[in-house]
C-alpha atoms as a PDB file:
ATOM      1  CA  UNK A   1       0.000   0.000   0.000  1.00  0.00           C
ATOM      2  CA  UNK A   2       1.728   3.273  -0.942  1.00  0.00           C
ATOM      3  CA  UNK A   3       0.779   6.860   0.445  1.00  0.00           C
ATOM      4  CA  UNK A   4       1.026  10.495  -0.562  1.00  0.00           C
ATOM      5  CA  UNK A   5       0.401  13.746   0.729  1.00  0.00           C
ATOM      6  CA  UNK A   6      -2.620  16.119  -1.165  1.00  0.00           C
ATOM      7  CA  UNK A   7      -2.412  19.819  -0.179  1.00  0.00           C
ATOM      8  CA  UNK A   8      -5.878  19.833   1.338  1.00  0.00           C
ATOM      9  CA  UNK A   9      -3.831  17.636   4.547  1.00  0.00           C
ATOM     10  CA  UNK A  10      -5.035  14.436   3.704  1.00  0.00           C
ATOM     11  CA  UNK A  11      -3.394  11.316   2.627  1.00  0.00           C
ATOM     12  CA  UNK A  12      -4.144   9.081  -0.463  1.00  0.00           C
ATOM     13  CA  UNK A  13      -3.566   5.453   0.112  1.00  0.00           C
ATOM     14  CA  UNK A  14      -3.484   3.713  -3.335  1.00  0.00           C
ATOM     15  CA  UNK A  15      -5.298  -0.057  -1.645  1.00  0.00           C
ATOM     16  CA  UNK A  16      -6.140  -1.155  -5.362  1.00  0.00           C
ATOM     17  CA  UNK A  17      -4.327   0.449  -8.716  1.00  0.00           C
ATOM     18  CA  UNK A  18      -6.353  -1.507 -11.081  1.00  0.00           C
ATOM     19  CA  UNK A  19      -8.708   0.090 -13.166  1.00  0.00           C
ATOM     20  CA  UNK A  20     -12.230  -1.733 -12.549  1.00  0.00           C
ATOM     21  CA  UNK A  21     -15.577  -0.239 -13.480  1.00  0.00           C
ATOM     22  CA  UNK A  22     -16.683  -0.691 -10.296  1.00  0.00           C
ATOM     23  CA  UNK A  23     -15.156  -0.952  -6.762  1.00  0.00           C
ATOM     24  CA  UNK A  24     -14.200  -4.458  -6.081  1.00  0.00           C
ATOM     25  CA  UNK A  25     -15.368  -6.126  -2.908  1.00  0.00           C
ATOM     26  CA  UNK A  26     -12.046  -6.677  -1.916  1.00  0.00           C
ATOM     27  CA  UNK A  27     -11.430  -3.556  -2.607  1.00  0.00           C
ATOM     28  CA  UNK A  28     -14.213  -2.104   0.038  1.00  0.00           C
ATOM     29  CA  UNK A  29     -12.808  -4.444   2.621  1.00  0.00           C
ATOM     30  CA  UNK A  30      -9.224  -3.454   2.531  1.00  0.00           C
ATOM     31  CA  UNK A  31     -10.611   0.081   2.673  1.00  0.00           C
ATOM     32  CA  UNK A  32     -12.440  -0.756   5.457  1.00  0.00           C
ATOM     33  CA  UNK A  33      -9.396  -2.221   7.502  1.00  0.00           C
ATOM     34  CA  UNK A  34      -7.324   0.593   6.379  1.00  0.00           C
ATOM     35  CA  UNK A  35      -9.678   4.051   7.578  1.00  0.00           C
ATOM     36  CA  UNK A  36      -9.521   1.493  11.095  1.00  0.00           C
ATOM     37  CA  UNK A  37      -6.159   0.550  11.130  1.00  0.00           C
ATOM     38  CA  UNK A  38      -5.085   4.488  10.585  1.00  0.00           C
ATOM     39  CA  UNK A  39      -7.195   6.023  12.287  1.00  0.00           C
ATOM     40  CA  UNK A  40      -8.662   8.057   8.886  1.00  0.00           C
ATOM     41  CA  UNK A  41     -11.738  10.261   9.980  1.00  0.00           C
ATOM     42  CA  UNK A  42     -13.414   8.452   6.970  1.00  0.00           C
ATOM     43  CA  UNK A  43     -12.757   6.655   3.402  1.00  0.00           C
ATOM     44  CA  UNK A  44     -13.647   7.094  -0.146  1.00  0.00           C
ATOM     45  CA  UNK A  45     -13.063   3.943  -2.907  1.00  0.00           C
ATOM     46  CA  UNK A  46     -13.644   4.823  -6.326  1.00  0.00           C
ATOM     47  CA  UNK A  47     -14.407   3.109  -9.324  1.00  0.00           C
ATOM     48  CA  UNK A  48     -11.542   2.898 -12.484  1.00  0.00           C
ATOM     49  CA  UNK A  49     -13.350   6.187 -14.302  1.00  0.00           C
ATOM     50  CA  UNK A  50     -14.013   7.382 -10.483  1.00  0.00           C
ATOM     51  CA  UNK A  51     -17.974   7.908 -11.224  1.00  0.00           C
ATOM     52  CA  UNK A  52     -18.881   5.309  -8.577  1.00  0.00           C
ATOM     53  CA  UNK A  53     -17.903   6.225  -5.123  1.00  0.00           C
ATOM     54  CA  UNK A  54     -17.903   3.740  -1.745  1.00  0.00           C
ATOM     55  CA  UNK A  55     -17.967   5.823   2.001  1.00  0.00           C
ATOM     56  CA  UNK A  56     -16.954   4.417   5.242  1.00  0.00           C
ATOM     57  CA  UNK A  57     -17.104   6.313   8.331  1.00  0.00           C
ATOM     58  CA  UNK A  58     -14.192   6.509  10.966  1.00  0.00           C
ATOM     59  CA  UNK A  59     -15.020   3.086  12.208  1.00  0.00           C
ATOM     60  CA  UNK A  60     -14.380   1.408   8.642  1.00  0.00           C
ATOM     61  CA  UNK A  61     -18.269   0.945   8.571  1.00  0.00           C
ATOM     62  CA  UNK A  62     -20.169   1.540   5.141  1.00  0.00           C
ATOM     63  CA  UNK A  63     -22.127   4.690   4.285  1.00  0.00           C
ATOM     64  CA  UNK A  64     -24.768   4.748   2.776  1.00  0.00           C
ATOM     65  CA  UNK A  65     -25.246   6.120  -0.580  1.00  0.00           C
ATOM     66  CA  UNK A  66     -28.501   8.085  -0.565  1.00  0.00           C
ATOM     67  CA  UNK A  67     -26.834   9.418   2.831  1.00  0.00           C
ATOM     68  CA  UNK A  68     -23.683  11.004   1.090  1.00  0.00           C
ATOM     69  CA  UNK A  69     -26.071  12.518  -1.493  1.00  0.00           C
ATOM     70  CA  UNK A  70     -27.565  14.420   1.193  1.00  0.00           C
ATOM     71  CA  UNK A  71     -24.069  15.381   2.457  1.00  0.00           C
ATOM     72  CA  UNK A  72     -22.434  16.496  -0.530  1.00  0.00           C
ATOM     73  CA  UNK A  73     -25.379  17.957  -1.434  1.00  0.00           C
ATOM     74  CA  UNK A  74     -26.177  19.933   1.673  1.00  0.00           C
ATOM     75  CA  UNK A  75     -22.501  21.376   1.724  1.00  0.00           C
ATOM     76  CA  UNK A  76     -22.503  22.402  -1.907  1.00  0.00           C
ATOM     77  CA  UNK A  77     -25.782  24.686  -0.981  1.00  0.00           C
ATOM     78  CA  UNK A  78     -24.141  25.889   2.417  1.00  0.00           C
ATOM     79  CA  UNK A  79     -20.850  26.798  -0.421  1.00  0.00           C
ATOM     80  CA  UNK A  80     -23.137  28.591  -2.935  1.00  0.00           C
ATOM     81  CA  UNK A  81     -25.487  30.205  -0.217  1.00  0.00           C
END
């Protein structure tokens, strides 16, 4: 598993480099074991053309879907005003 810095303060760790078009089971488990095993505040797996997204919170536990919608959504209104 490799690592980098991104200026926003966050680390990228690569858990899967091959280009699916969507994210492989194993793929959402080894996410999953690594937002626990480092501690992340949450994790993001995406699909080979990254228009397919999987969330897990801080304990490596899935989020659901619809749920991120309203996230993403809500902050993007808060942003525009």
């Amino acid at each position: 598993m490799s690592h980098a810095s991104i200026p926003a303060g966050a680390q990228l760790f690569v858990i899967d480099p091959i280009e699916r078009l969507r994210p492989a089971k194993d793929s959402s488990v080894a996410l999953m074991e690594a937002v626990q095993r480092s501690g992340a505040d949450f994790g993001v797996a995406f699909d080979g053309d990254a228009d397919r997204a999987i969330f897990v919170d801080e304990r490596g536990e899935p989020v659901p879907s619809d749920l991120m919608t309203g996230v993403l959504a809500a902050s993007q209104l808060r942003r525009l005003g």
